[in-house]
C-alpha atoms as a PDB file:
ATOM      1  CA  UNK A   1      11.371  87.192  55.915  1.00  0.00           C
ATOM      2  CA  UNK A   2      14.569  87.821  54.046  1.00  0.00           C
ATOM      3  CA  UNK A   3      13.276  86.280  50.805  1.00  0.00           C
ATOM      4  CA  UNK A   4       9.962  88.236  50.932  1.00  0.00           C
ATOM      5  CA  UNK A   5      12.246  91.365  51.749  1.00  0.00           C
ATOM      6  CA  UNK A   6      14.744  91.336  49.400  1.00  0.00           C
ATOM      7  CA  UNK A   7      12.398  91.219  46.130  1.00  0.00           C
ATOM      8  CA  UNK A   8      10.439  94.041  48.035  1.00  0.00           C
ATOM      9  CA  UNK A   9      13.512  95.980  48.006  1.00  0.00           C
ATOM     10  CA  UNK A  10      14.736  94.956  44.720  1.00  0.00           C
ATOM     11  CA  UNK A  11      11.717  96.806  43.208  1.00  0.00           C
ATOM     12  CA  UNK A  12      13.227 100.047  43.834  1.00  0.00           C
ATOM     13  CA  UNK A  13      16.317 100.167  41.559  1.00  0.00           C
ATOM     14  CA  UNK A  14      14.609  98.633  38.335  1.00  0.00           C
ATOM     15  CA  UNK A  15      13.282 102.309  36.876  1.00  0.00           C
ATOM     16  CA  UNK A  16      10.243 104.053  36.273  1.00  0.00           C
ATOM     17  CA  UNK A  17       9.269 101.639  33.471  1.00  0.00           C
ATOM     18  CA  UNK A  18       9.288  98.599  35.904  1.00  0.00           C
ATOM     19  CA  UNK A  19       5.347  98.174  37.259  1.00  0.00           C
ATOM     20  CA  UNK A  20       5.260  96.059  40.124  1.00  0.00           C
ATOM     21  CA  UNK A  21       1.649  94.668  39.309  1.00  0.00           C
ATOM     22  CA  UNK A  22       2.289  93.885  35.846  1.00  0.00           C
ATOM     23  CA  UNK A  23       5.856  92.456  35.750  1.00  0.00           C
ATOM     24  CA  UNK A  24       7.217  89.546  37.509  1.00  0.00           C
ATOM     25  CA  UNK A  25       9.892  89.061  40.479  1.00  0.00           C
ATOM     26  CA  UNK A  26      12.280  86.960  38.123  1.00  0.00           C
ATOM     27  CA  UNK A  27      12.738  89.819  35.752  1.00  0.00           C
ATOM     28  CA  UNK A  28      14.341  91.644  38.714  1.00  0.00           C
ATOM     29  CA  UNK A  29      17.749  89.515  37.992  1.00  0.00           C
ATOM     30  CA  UNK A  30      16.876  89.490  33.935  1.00  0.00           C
ATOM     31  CA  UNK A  31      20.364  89.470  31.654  1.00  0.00           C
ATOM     32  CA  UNK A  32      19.568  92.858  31.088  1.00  0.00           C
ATOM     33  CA  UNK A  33      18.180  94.129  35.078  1.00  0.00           C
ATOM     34  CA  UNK A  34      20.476  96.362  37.231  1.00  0.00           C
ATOM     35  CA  UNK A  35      21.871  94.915  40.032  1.00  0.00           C
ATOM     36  CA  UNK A  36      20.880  91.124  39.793  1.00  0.00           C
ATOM     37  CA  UNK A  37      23.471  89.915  41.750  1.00  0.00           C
ATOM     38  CA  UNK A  38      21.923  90.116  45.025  1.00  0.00           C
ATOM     39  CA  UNK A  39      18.533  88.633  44.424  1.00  0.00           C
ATOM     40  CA  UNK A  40      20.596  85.801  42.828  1.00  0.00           C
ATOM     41  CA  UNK A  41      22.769  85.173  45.581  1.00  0.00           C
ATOM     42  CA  UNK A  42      19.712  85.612  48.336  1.00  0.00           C
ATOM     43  CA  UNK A  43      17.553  83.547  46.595  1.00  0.00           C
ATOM     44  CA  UNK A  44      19.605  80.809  46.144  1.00  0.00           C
ATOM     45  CA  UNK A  45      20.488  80.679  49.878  1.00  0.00           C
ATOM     46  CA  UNK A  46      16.868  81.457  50.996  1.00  0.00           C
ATOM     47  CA  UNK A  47      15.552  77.921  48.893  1.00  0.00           C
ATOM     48  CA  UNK A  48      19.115  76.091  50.142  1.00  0.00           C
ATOM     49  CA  UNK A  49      17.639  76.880  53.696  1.00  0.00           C
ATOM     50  CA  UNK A  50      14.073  75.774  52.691  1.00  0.00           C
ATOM     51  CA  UNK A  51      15.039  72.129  50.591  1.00  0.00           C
ATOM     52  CA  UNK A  52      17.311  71.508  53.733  1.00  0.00           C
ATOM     53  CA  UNK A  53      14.511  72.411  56.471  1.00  0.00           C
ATOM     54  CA  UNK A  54      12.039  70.296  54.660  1.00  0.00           C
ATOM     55  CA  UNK A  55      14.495  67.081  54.542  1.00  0.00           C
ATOM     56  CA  UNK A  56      15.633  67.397  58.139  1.00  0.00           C
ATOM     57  CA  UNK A  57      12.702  68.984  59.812  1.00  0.00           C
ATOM     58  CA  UNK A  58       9.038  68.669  57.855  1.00  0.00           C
ATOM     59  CA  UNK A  59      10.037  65.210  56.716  1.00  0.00           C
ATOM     60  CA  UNK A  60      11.154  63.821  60.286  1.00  0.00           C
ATOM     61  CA  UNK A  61       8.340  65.497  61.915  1.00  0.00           C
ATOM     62  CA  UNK A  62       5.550  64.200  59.637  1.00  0.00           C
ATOM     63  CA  UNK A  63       6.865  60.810  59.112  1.00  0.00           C
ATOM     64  CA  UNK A  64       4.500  59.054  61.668  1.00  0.00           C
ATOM     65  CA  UNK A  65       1.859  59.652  58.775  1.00  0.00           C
ATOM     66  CA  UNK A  66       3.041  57.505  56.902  1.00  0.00           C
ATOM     67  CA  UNK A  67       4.195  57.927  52.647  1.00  0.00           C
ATOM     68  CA  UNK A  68       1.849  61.073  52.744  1.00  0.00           C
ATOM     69  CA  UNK A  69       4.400  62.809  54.447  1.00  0.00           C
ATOM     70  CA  UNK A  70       7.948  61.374  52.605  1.00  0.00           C
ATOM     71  CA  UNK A  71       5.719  62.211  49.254  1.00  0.00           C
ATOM     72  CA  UNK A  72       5.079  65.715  50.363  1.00  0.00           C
ATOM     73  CA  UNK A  73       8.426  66.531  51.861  1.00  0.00           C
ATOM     74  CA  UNK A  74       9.562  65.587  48.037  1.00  0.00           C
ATOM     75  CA  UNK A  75       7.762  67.522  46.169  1.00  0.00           C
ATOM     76  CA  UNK A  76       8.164  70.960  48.563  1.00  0.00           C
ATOM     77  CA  UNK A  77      11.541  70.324  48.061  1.00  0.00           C
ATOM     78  CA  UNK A  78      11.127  70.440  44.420  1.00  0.00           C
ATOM     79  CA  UNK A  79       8.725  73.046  44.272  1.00  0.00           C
ATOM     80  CA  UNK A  80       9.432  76.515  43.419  1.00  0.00           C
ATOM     81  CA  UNK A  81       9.651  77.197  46.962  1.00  0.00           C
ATOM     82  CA  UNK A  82      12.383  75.115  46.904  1.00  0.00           C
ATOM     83  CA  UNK A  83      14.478  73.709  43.796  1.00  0.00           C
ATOM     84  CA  UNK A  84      12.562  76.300  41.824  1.00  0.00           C
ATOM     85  CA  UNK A  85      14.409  79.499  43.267  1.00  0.00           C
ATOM     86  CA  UNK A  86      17.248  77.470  44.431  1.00  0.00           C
ATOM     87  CA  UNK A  87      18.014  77.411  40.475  1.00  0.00           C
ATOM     88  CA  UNK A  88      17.716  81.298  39.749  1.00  0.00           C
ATOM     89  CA  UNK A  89      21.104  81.834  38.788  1.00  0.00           C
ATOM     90  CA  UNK A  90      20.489  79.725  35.463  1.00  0.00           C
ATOM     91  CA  UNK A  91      16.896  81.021  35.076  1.00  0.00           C
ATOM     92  CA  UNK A  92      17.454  84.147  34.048  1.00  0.00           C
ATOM     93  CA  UNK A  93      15.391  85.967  31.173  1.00  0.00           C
ATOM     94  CA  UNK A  94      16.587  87.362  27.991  1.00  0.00           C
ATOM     95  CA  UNK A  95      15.118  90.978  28.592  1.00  0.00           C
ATOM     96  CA  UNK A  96      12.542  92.539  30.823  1.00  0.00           C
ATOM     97  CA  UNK A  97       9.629  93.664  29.690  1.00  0.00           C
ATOM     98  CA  UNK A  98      10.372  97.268  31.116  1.00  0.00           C
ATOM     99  CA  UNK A  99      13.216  97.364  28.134  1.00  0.00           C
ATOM    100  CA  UNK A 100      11.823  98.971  25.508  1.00  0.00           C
ATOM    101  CA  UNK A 101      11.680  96.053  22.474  1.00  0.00           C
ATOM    102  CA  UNK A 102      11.192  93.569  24.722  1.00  0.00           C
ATOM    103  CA  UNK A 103       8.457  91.237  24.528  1.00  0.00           C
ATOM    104  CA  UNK A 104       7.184  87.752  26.342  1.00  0.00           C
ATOM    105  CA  UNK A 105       8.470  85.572  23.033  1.00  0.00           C
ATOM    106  CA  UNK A 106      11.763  87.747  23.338  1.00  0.00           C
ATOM    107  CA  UNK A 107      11.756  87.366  26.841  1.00  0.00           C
ATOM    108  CA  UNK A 108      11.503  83.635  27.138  1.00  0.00           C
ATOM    109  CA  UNK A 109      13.788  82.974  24.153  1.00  0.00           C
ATOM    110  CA  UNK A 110      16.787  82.283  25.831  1.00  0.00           C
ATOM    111  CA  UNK A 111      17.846  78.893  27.900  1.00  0.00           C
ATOM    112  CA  UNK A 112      17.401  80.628  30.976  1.00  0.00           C
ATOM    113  CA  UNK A 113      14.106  82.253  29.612  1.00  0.00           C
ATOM    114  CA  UNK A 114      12.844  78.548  28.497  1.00  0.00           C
ATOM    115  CA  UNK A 115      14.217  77.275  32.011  1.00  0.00           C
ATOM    116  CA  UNK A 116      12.281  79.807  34.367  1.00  0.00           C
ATOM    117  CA  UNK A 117       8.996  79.421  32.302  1.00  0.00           C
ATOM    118  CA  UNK A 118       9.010  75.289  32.746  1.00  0.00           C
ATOM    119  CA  UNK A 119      10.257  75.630  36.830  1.00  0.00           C
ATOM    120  CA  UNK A 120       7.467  78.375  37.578  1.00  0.00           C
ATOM    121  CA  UNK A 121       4.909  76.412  35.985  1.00  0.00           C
ATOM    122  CA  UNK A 122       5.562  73.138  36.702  1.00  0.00           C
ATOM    123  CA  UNK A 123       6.675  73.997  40.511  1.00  0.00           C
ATOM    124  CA  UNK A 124       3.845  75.844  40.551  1.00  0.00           C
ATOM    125  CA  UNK A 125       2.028  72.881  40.632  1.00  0.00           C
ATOM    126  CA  UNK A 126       4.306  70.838  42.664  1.00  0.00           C
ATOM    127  CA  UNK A 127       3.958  72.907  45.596  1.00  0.00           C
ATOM    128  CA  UNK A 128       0.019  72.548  45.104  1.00  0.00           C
ATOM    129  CA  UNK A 129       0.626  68.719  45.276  1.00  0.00           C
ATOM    130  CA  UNK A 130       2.804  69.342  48.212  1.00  0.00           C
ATOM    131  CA  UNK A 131       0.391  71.256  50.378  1.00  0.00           C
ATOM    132  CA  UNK A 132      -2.304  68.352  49.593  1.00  0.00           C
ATOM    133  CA  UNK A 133      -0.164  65.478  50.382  1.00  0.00           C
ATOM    134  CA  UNK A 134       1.284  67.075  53.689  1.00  0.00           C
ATOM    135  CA  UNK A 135      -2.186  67.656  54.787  1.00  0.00           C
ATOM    136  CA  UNK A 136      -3.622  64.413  54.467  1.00  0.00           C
ATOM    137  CA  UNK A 137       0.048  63.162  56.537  1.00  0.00           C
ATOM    138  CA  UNK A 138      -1.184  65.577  58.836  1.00  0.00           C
ATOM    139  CA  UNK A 139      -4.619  64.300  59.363  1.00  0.00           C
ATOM    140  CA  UNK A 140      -3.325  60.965  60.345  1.00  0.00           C
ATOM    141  CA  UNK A 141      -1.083  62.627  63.422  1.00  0.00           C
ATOM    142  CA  UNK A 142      -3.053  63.282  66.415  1.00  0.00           C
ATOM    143  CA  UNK A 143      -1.068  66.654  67.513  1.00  0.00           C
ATOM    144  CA  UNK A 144      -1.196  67.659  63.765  1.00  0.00           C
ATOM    145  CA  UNK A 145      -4.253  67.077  62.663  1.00  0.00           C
ATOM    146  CA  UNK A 146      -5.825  70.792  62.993  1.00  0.00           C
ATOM    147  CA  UNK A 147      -3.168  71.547  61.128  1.00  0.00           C
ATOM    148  CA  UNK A 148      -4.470  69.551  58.395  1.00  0.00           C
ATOM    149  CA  UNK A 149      -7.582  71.744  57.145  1.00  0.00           C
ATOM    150  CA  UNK A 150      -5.230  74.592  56.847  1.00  0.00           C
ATOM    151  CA  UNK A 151      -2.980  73.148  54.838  1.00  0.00           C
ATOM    152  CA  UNK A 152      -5.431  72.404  52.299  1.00  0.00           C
ATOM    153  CA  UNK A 153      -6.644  75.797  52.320  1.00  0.00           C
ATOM    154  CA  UNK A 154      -3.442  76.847  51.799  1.00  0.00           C
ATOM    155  CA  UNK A 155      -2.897  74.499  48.669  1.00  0.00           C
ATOM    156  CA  UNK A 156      -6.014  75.615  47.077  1.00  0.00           C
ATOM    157  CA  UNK A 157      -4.904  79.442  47.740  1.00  0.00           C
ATOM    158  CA  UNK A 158      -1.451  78.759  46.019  1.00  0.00           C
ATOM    159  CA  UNK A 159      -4.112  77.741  43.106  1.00  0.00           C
ATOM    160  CA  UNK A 160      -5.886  80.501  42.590  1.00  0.00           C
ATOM    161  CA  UNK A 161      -3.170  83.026  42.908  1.00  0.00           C
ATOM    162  CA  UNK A 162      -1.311  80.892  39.882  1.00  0.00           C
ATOM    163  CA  UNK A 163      -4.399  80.650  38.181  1.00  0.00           C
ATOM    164  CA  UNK A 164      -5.363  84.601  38.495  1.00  0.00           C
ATOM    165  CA  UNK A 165      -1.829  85.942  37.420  1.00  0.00           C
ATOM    166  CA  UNK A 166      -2.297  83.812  34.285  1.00  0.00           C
ATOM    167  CA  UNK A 167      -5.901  85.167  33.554  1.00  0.00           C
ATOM    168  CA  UNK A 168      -5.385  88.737  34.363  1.00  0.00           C
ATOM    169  CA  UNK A 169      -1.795  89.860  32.842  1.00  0.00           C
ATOM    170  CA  UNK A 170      -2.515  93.421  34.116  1.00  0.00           C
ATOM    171  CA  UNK A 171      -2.230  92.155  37.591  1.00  0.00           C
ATOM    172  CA  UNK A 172       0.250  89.307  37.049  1.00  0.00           C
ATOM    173  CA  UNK A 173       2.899  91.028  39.092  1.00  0.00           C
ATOM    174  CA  UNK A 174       0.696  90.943  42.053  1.00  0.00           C
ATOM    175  CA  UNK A 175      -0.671  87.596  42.095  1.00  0.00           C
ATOM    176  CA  UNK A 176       2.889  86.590  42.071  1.00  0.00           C
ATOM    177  CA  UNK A 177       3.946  88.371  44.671  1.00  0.00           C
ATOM    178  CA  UNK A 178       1.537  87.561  47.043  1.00  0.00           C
ATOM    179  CA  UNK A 179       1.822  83.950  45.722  1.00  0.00           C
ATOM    180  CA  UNK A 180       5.536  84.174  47.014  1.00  0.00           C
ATOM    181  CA  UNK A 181       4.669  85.915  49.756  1.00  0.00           C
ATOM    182  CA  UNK A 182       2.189  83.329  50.702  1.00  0.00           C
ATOM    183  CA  UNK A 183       4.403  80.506  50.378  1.00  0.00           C
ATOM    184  CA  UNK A 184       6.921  82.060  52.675  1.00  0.00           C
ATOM    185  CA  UNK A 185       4.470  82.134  55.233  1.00  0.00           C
ATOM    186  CA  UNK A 186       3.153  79.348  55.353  1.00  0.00           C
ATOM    187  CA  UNK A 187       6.665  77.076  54.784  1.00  0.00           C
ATOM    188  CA  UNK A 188       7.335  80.092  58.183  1.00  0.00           C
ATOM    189  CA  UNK A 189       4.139  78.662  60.006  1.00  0.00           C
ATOM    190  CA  UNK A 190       4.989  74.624  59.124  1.00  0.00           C
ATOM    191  CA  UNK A 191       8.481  75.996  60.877  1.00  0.00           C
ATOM    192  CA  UNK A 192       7.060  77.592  64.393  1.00  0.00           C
ATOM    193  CA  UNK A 193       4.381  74.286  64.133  1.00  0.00           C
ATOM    194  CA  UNK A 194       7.478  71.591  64.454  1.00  0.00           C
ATOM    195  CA  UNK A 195       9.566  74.168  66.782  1.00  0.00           C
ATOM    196  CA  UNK A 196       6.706  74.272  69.564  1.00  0.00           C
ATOM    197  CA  UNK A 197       6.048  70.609  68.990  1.00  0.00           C
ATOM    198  CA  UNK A 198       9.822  70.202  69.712  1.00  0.00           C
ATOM    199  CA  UNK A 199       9.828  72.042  72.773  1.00  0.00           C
ATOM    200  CA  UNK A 200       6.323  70.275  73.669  1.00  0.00           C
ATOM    201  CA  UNK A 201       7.951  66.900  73.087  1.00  0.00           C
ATOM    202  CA  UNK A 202      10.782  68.020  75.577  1.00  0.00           C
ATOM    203  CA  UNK A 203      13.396  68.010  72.590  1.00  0.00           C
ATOM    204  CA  UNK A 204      14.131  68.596  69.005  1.00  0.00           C
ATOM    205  CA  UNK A 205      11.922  66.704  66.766  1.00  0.00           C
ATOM    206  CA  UNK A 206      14.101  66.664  63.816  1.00  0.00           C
ATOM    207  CA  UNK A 207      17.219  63.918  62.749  1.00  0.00           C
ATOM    208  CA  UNK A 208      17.613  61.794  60.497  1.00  0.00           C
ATOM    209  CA  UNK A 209      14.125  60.448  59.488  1.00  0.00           C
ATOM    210  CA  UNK A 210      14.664  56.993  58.828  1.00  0.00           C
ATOM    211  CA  UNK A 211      15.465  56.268  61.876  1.00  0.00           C
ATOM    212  CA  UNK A 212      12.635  57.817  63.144  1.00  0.00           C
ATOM    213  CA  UNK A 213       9.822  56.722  61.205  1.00  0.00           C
ATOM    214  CA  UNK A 214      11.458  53.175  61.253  1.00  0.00           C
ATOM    215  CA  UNK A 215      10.987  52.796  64.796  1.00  0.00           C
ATOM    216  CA  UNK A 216       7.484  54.150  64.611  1.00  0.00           C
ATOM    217  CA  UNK A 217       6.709  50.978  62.125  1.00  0.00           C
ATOM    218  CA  UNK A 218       8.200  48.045  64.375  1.00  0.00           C
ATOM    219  CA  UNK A 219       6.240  49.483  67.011  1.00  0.00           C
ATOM    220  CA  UNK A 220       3.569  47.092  68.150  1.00  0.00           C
ATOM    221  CA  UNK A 221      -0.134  48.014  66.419  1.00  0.00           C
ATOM    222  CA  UNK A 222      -3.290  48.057  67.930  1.00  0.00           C
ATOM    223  CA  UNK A 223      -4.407  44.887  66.402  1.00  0.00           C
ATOM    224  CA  UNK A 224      -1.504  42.970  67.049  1.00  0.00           C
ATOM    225  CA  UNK A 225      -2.229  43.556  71.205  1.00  0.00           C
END
């Protein structure tokens, strides 16, 4: 909620020339944006929080289905949910394309320009993988399996949304936001899915997961009754 809030809010101090469904969040906190400072610093925390929940909650909680879930749990932490925004301070863009001169060569010319273009793209991707791969963990856990369908829907939305900012630049703003906004509710769902489990289960159901899922594979199989 404070993620999805505080790039809502950011939109009203970047000037008349900023469009909200043509130019993207991360130009908010450009080298040349006012007041970047505070999307910097609440991003970063925001995908802190998020790589830390998926390594001590999702990853515990999932690990009875097997590498599905350690390879998902990876790759949402390296997403652009995660290591993605977690990295904003050194992804910042040259210019914005509100400044007047500014273009998307000019904009991505700069290390931090380069850096945001490989991370959104790329992570873009990742957290696609991610959604796959922690459904089909899912599947193979009785109390998460109608979870499972979901998930993939979910991964196939992220998809589209990436695929429809790149086709329509007019609207790229808004495919990104709702992108974002997307992935902050569903990583918010995964969250209340593992807390009522929890309290279900009669106790938390996070810890260190090695532990866990190791006692989960010495445990006697079917076939070996």
């Amino acid at each position: 909620m404070i993620f999805v809030a505080s790039w809502l809010a950011a939109a009203s101090w970047q000037g008349p020339r900023y469009r909200v469904l043509a130019h993207s969040i991360s130009e908010m906190y450009a080298r040349t944006a006012p007041h970047p400072t505070f999307l910097l610093i609440v991003f970063t925390l925001c995908d802190a929080a998020t790589i830390l929940f998926t390594l001590r909650s999702v990853w515990p909680a999932l690990c009875p289905g097997g590498w599905a879930a350690t390879v998902g749990s990876v790759l949402l932490a390296l997403s652009v949910a995660g290591l993605g925004n977690l990295l904003s301070p050194f992804e910042r863009v040259a210019c914005r394309m509100a400044d007047p001169g500014c273009t998307t060569a000019r904009m991505i010319s700069n290390s931090g320009g380069k850096l945001d273009n490989a991370l959104t793209s790329i992570g873009l991707l990742v957290l696609v993988l991610a959604g796959f791969f922690l459904a089909h963990a899912m599947r193979r856990i009785p109390g998460w399996q109608p979870w499972a369908w979901p998930a993939r829907g979910t991964a196939v939305l992220f998809l589209t949304l990436g695929a429809a900012s790149v086709m329509d630049p007019g609207l790229s703003g808004l495919f990104e936001r709702l992108f974002a906004a997307t992935g902050a509710a569903a990583i918010a769902a995964l969250a209340v899915g593992i807390l009522r489990r929890s309290r279900d289960m009669g106790g938390p159901e996070t810890g260190p997961p090695g532990e866990d899922c190791k006692a989960l594979a010495e445990a006697p199989r079917l076939d070996q009754w």
